[in-house]
N, C-alpha and C. Protein backbone atom coordinates (compact mmCIF):
# COMPACT_ATOMS: atom_id res chain seq x y z
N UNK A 1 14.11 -14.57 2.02
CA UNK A 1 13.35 -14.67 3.25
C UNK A 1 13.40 -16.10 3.80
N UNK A 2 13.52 -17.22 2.35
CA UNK A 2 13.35 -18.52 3.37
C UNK A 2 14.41 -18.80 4.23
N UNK A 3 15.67 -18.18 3.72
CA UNK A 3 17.08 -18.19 4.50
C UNK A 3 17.07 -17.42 5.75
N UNK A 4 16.53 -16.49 5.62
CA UNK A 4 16.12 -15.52 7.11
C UNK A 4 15.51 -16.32 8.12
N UNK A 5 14.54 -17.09 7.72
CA UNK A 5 13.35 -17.87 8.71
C UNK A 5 14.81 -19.01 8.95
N UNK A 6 15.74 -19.41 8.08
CA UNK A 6 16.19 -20.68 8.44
C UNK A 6 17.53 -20.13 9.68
N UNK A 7 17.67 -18.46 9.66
CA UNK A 7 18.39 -17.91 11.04
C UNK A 7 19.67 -17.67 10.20
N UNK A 8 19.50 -17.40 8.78
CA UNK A 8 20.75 -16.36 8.22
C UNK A 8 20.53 -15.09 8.32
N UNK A 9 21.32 -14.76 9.08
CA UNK A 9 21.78 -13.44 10.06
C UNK A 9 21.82 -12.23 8.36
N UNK A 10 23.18 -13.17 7.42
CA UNK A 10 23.11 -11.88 6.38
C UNK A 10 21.68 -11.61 5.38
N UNK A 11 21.06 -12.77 5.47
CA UNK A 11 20.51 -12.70 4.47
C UNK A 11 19.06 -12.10 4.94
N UNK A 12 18.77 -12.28 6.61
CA UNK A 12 17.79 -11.90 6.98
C UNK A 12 18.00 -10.18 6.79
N UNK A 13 19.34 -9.82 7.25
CA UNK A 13 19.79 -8.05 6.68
C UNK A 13 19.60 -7.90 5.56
N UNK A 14 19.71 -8.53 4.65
CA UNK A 14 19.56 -8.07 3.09
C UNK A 14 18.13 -8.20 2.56
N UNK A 15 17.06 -9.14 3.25
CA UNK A 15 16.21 -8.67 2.97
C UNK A 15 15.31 -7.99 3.15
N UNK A 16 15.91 -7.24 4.90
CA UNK A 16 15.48 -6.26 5.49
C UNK A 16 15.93 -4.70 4.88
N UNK A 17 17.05 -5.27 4.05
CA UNK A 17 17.00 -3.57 3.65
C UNK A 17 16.48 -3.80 2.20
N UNK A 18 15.93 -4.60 1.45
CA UNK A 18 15.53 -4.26 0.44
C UNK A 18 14.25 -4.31 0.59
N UNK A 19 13.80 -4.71 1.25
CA UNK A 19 12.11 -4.01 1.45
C UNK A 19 11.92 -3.58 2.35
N UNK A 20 12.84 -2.39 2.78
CA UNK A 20 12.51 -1.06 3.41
C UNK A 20 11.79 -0.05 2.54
N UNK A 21 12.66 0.30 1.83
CA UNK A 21 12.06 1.24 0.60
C UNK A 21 10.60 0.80 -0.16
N UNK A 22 10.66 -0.65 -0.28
CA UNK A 22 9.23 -0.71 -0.58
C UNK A 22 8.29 -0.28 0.23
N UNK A 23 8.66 -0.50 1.63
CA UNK A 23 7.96 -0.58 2.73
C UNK A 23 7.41 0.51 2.81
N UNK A 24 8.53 1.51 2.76
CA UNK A 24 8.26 2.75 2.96
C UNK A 24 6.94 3.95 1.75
N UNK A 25 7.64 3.24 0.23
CA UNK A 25 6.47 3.68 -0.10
C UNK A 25 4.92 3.31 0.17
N UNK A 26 5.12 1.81 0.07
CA UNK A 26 3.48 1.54 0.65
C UNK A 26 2.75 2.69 2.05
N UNK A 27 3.93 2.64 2.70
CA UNK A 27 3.23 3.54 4.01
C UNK A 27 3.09 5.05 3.58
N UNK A 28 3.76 5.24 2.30
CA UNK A 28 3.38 7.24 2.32
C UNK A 28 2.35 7.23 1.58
N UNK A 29 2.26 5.81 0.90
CA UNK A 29 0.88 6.00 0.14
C UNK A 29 -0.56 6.08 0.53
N UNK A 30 -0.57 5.38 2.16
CA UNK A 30 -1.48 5.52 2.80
C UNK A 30 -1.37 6.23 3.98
N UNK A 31 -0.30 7.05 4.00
CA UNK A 31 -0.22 8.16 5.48
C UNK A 31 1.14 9.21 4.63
N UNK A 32 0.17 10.12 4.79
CA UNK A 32 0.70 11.09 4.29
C UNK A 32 1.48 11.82 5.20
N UNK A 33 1.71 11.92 6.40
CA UNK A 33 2.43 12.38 7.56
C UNK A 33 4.10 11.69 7.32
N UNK A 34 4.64 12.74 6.78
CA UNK A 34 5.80 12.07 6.84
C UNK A 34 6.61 11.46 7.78
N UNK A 35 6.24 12.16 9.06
CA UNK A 35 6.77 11.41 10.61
C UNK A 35 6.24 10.39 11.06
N UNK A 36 4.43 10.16 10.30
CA UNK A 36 3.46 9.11 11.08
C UNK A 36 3.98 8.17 9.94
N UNK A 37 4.36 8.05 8.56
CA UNK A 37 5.08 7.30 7.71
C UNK A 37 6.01 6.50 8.25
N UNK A 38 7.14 7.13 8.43
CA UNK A 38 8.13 6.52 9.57
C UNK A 38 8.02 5.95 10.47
N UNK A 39 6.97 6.57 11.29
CA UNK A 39 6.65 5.29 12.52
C UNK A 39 5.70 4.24 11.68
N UNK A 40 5.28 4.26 10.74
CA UNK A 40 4.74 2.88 9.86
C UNK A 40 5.76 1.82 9.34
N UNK A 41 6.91 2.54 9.16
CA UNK A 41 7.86 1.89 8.71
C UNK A 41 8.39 0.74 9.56
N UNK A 42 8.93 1.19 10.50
CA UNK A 42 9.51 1.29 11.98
C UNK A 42 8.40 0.16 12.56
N UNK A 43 7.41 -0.19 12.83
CA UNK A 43 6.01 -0.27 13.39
C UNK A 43 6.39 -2.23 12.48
N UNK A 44 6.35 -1.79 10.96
CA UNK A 44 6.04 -3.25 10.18
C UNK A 44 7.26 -3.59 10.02
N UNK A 45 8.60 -3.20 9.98
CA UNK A 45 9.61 -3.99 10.10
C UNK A 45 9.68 -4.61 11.45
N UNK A 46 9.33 -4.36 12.81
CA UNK A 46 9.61 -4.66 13.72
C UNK A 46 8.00 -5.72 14.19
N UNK A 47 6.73 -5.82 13.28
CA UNK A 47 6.15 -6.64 12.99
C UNK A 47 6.61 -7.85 12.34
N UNK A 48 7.41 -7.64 11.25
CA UNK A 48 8.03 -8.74 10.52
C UNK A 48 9.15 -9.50 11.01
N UNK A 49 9.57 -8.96 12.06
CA UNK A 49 10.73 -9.45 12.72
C UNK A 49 9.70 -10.76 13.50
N UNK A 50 8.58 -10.04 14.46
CA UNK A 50 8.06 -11.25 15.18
C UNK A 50 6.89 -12.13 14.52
N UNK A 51 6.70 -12.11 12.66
CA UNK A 51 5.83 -12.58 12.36
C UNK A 51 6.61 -13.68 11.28
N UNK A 52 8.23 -12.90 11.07
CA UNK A 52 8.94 -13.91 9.88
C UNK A 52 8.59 -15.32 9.86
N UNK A 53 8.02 -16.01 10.50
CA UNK A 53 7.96 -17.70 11.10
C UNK A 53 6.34 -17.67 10.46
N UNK A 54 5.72 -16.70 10.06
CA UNK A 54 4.41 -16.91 9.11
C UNK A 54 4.37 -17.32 8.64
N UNK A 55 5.34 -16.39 7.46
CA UNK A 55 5.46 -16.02 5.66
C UNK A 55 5.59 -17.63 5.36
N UNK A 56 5.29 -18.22 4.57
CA UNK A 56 5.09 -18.96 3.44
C UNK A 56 6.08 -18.89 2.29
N UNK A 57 7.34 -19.47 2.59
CA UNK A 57 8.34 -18.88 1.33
C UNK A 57 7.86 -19.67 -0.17
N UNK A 58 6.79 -20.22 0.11
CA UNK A 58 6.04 -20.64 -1.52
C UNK A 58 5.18 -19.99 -2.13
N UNK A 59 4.95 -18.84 -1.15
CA UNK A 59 3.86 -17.67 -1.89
C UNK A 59 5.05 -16.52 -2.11
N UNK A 60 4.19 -15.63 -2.97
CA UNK A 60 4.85 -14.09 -3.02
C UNK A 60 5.17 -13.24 -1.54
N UNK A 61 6.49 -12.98 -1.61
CA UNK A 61 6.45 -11.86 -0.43
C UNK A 61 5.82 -10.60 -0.29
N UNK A 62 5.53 -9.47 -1.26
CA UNK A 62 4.83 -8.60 -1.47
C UNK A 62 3.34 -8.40 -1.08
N UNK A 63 2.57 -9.36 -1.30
CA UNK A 63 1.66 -9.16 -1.03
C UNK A 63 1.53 -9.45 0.38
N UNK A 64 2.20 -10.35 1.31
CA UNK A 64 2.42 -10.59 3.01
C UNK A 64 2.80 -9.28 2.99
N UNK A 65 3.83 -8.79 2.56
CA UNK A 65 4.22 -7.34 3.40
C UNK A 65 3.38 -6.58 3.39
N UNK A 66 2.91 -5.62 2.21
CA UNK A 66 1.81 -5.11 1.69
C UNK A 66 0.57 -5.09 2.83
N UNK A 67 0.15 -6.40 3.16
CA UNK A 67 -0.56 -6.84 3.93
C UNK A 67 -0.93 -5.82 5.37
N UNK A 68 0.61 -6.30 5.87
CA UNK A 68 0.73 -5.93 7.00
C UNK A 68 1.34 -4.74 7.40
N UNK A 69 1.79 -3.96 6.42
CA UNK A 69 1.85 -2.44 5.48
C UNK A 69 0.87 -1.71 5.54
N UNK A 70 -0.12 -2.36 5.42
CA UNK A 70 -1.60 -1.39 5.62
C UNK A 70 -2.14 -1.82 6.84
N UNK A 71 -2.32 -2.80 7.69
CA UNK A 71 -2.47 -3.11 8.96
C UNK A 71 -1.87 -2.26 9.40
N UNK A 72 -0.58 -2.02 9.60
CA UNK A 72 0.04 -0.84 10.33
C UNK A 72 -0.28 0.24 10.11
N UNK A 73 -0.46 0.84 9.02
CA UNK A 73 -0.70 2.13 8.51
C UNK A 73 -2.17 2.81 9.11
N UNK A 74 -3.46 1.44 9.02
CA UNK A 74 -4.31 1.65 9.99
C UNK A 74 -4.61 1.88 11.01
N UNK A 75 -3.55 1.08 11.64
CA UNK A 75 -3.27 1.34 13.10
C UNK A 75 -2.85 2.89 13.56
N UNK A 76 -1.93 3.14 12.88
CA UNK A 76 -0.96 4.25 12.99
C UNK A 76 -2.18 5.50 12.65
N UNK A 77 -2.70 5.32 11.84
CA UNK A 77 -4.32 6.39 11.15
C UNK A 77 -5.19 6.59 12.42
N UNK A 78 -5.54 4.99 13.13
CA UNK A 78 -6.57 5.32 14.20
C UNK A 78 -6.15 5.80 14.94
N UNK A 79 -4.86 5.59 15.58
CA UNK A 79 -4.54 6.21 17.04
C UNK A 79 -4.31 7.44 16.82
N UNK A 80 -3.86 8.19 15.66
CA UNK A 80 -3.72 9.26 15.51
C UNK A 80 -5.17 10.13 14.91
N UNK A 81 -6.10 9.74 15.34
CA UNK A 81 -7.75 9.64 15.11
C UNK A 81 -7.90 9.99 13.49
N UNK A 82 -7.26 9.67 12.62
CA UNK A 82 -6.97 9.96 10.67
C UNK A 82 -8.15 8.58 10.57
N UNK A 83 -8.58 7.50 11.14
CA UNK A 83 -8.87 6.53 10.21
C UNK A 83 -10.06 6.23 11.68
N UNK A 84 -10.76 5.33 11.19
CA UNK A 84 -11.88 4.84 11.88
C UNK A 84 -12.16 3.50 12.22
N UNK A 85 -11.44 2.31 11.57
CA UNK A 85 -10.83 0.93 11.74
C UNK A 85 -10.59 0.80 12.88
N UNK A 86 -10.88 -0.60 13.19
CA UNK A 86 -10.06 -1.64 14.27
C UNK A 86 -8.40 -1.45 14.40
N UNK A 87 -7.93 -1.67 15.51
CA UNK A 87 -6.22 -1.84 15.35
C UNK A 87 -6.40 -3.37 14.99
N UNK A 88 -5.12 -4.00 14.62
CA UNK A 88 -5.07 -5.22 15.21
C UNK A 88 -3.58 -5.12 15.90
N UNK A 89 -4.48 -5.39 17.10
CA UNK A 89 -2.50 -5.70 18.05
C UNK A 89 -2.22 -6.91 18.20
N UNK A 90 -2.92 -7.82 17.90
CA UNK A 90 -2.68 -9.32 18.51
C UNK A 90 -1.92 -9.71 17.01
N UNK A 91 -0.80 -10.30 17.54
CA UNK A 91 0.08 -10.75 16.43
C UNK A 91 -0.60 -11.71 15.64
N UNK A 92 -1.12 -13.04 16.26
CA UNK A 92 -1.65 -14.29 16.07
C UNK A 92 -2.97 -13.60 14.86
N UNK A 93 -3.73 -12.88 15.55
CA UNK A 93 -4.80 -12.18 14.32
C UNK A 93 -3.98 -11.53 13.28
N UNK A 94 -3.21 -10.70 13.36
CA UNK A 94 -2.51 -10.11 12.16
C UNK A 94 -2.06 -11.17 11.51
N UNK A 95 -1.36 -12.32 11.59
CA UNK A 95 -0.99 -13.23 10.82
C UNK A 95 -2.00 -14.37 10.03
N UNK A 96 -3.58 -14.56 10.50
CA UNK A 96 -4.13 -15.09 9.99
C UNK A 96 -4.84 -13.70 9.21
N UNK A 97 -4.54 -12.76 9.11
CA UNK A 97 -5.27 -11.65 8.35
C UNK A 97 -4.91 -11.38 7.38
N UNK A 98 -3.09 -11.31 7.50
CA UNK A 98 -2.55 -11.27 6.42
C UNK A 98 -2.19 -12.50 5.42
N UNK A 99 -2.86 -13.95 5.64
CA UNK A 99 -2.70 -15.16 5.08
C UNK A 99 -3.90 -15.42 4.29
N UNK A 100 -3.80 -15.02 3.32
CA UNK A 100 -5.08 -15.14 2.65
C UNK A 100 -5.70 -16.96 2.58
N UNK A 101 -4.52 -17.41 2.61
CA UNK A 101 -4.97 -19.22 2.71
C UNK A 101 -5.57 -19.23 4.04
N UNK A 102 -5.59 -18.72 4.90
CA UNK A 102 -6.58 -19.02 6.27
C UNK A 102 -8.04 -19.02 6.31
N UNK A 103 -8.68 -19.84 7.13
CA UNK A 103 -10.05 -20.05 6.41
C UNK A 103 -10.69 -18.54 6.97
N UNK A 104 -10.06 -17.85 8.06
CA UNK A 104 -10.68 -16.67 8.49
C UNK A 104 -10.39 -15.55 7.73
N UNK A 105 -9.36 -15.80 6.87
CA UNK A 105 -9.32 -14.24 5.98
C UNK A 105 -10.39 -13.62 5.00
N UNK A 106 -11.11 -14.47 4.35
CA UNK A 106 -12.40 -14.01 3.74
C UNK A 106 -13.75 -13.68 4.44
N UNK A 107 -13.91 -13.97 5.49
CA UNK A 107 -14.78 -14.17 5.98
C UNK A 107 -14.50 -12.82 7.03
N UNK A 108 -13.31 -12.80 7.62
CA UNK A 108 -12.86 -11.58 8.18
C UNK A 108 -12.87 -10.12 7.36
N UNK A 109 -12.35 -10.17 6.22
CA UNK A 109 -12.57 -9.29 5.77
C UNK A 109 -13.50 -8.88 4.98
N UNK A 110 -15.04 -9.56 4.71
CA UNK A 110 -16.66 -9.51 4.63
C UNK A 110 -16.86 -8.70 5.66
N UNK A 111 -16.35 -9.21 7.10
CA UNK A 111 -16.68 -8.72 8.20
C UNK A 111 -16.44 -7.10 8.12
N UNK A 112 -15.54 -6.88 8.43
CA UNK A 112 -14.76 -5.85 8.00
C UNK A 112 -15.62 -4.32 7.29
N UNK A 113 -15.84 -5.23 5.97
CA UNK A 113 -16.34 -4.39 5.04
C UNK A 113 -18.10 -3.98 5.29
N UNK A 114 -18.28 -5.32 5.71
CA UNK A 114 -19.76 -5.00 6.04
C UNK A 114 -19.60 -3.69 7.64
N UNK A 115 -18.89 -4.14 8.46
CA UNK A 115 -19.16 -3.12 9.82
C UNK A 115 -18.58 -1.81 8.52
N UNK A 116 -17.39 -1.63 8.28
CA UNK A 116 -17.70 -0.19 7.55
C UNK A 116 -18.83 0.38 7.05
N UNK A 117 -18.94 -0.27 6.04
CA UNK A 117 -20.14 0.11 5.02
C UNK A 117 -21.99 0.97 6.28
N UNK A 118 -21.72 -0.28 7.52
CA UNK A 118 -22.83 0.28 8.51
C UNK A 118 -22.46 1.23 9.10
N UNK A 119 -20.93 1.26 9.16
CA UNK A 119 -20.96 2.70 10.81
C UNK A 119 -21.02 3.89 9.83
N UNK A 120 -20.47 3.93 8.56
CA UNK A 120 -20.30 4.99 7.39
C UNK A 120 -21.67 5.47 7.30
N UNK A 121 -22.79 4.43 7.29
CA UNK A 121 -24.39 5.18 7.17
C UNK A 121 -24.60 5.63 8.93
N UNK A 122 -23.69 5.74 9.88
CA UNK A 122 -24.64 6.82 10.78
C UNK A 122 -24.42 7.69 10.93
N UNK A 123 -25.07 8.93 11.49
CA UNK A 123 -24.12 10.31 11.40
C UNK A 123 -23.24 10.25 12.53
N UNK A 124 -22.41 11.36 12.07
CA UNK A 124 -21.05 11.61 13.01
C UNK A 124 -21.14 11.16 14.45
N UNK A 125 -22.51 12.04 15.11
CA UNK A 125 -21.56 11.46 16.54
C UNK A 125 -21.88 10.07 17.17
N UNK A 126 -23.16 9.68 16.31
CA UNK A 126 -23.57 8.35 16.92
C UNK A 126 -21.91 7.18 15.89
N UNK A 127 -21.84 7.64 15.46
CA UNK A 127 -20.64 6.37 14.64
C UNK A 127 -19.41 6.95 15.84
N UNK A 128 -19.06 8.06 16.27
CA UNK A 128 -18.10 8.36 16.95
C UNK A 128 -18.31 7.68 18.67
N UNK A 129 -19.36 7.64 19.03
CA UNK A 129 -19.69 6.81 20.03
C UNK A 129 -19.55 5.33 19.77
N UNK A 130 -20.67 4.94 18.90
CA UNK A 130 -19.98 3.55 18.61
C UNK A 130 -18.74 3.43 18.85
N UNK A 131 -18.01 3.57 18.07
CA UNK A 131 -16.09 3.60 17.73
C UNK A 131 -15.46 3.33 19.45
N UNK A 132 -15.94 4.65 20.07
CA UNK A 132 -15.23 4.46 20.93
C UNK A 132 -15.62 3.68 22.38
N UNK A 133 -17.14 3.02 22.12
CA UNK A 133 -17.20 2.31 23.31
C UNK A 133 -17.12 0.64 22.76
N UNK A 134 -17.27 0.55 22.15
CA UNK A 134 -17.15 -1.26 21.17
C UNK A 134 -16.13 -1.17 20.26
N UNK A 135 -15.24 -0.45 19.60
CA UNK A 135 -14.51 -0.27 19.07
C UNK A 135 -13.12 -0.14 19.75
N UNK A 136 -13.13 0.61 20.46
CA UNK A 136 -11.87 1.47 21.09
C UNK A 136 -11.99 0.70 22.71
N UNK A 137 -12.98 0.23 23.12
CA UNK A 137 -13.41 -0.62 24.43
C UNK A 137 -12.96 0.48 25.28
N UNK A 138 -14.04 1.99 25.33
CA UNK A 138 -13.70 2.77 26.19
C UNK A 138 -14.82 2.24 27.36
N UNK A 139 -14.36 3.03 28.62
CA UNK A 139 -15.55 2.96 29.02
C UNK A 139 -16.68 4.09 28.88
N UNK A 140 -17.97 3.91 29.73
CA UNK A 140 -19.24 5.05 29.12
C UNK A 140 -18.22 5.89 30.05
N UNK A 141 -17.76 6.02 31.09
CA UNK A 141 -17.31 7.18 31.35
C UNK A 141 -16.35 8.14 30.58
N UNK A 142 -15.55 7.02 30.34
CA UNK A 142 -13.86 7.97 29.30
C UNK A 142 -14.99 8.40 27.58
N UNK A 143 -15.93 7.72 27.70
CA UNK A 143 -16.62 8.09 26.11
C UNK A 143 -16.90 9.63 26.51
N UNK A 144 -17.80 9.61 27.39
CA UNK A 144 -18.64 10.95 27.75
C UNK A 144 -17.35 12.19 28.08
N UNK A 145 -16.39 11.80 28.40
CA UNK A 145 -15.46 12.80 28.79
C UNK A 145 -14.61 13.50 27.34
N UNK A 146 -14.43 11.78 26.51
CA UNK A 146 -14.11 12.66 25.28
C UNK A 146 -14.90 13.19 24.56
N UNK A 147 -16.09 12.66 24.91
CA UNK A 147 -17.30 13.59 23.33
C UNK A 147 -17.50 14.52 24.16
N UNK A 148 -17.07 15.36 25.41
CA UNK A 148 -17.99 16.03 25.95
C UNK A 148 -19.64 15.79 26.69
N UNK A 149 -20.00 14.70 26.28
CA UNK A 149 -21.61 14.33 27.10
C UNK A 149 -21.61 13.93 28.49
N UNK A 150 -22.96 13.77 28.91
CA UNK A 150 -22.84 12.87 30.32
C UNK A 150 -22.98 11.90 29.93
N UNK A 151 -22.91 10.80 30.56
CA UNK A 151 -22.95 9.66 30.82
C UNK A 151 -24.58 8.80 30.31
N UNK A 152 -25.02 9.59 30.69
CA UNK A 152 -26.92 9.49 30.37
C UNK A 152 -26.79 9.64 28.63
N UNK A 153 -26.57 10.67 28.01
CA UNK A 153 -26.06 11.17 26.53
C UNK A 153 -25.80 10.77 26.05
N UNK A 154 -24.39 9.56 26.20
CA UNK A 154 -23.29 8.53 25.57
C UNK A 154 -24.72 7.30 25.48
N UNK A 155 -25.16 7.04 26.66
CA UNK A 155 -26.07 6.14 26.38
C UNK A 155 -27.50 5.62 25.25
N UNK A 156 -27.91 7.18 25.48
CA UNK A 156 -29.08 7.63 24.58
C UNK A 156 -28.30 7.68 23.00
N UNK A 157 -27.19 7.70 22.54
CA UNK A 157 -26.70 8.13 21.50
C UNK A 157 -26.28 6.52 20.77
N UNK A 158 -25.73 5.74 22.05
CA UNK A 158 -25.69 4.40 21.87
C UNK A 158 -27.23 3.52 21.54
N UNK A 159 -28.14 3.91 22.63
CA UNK A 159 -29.22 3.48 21.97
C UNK A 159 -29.84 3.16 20.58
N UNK A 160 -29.52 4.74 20.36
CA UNK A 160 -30.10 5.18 19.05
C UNK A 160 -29.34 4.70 17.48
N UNK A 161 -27.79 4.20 17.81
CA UNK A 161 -27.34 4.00 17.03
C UNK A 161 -27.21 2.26 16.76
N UNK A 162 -27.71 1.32 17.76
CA UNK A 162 -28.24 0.45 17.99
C UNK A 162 -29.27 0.14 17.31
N UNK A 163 -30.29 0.33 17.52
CA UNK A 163 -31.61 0.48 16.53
C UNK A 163 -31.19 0.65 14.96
N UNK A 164 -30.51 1.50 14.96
CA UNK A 164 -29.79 1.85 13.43
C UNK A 164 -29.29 0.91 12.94
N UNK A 165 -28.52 0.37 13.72
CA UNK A 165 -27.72 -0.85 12.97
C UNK A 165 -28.19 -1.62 12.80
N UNK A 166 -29.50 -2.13 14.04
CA UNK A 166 -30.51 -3.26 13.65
C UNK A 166 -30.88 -2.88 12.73
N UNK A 167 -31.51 -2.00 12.34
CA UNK A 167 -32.30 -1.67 11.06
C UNK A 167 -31.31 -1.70 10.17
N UNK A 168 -30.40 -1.30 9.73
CA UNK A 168 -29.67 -1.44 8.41
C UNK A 168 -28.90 -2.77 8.34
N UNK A 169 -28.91 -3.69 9.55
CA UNK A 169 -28.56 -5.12 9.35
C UNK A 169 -29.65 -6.40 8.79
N UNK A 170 -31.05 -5.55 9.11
CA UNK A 170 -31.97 -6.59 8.80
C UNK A 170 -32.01 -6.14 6.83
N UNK A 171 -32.13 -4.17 6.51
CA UNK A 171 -31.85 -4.28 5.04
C UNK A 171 -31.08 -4.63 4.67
N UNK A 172 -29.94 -4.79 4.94
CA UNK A 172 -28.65 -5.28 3.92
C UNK A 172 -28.32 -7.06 4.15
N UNK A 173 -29.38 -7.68 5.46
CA UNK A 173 -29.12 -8.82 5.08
C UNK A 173 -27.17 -9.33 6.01
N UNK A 174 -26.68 -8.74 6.87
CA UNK A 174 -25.57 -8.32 6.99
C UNK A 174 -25.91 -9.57 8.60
């Protein structure tokens, strides 16, 4: 890889095809869709192409790929509504996400774990509202059209799940 970053053409191919197959299992391990697999594949090699200028050739490569192996795979889960996560599309964030030496990677992924752990305690449709108006940055209109509600509904549901979170942010201290 450090030869790839330095613009060797063969060597950047050779280490593109030997961690394909890794690649690939990491992604069936977390997407079982053998076609949505493929576009995971497809998705983080063509991530790694515009992130190679990251990697750190003094750390392990595996765990960078890996990384951004499951970033994709998430991605690929939400849009295909399988997963409930953030995307990350912004390259610049995916690369301090997947750098564990960045001062935002621990602290990001606290983050992370803590918003799971809260939207997981509300029921279905108030976490499905959440998701998709602060999450998904729908608007109240496109929310109400996909849950089926009015507009008034999406709101009251937002309310309510508001309060919730205050309340389970003041118990958990979050």
């Amino acid at each position: 890889m450090r030869k790839a970053q330095d613009g060797d053409q063969a060597a950047y191919r050779d280490v593109l095809r030997a961690m394909t197959p890794v690649i690939r299992l990491l992604a069936k391990r977390q997407v079982v869709d053998e076609s949505l697999a493929d576009d995971v594949v497809q998705d983080v090699l063509l991530t790694i192409h515009r992130l190679r200028h990251t990697y750190d050739p003094d750390r392990p490569l595996l765990p960078w790929m890996a990384a951004i192996t499951r970033a994709r795979a998430i991605d690929a889960l939400r849009r295909s509504g399988r997963f409930r996560h953030r995307e990350v599309a912004d390259d610049a964030r995916l690369a301090e996400a997947v750098d564990p030496a960045s001062p935002g990677f621990l602290s990001a992924l606290d983050a992370e774990h803590a918003l799971a752990r809260m939207l997981d305690a509300l029921p279905q449709r108030q976490r499905a509202i959440v998701e998709m108006v602060k999450l998904r940055e729908m608007s109240l209109d496109d929310a109400a059209a996909e849950s089926r509600m009015s507009v008034s509904a999406v709101k009251s549901v937002l309310h309510r799940a508001f309060a919730r979170l205050r309340q389970y942010g003041n118990e958990w201290h979050v």
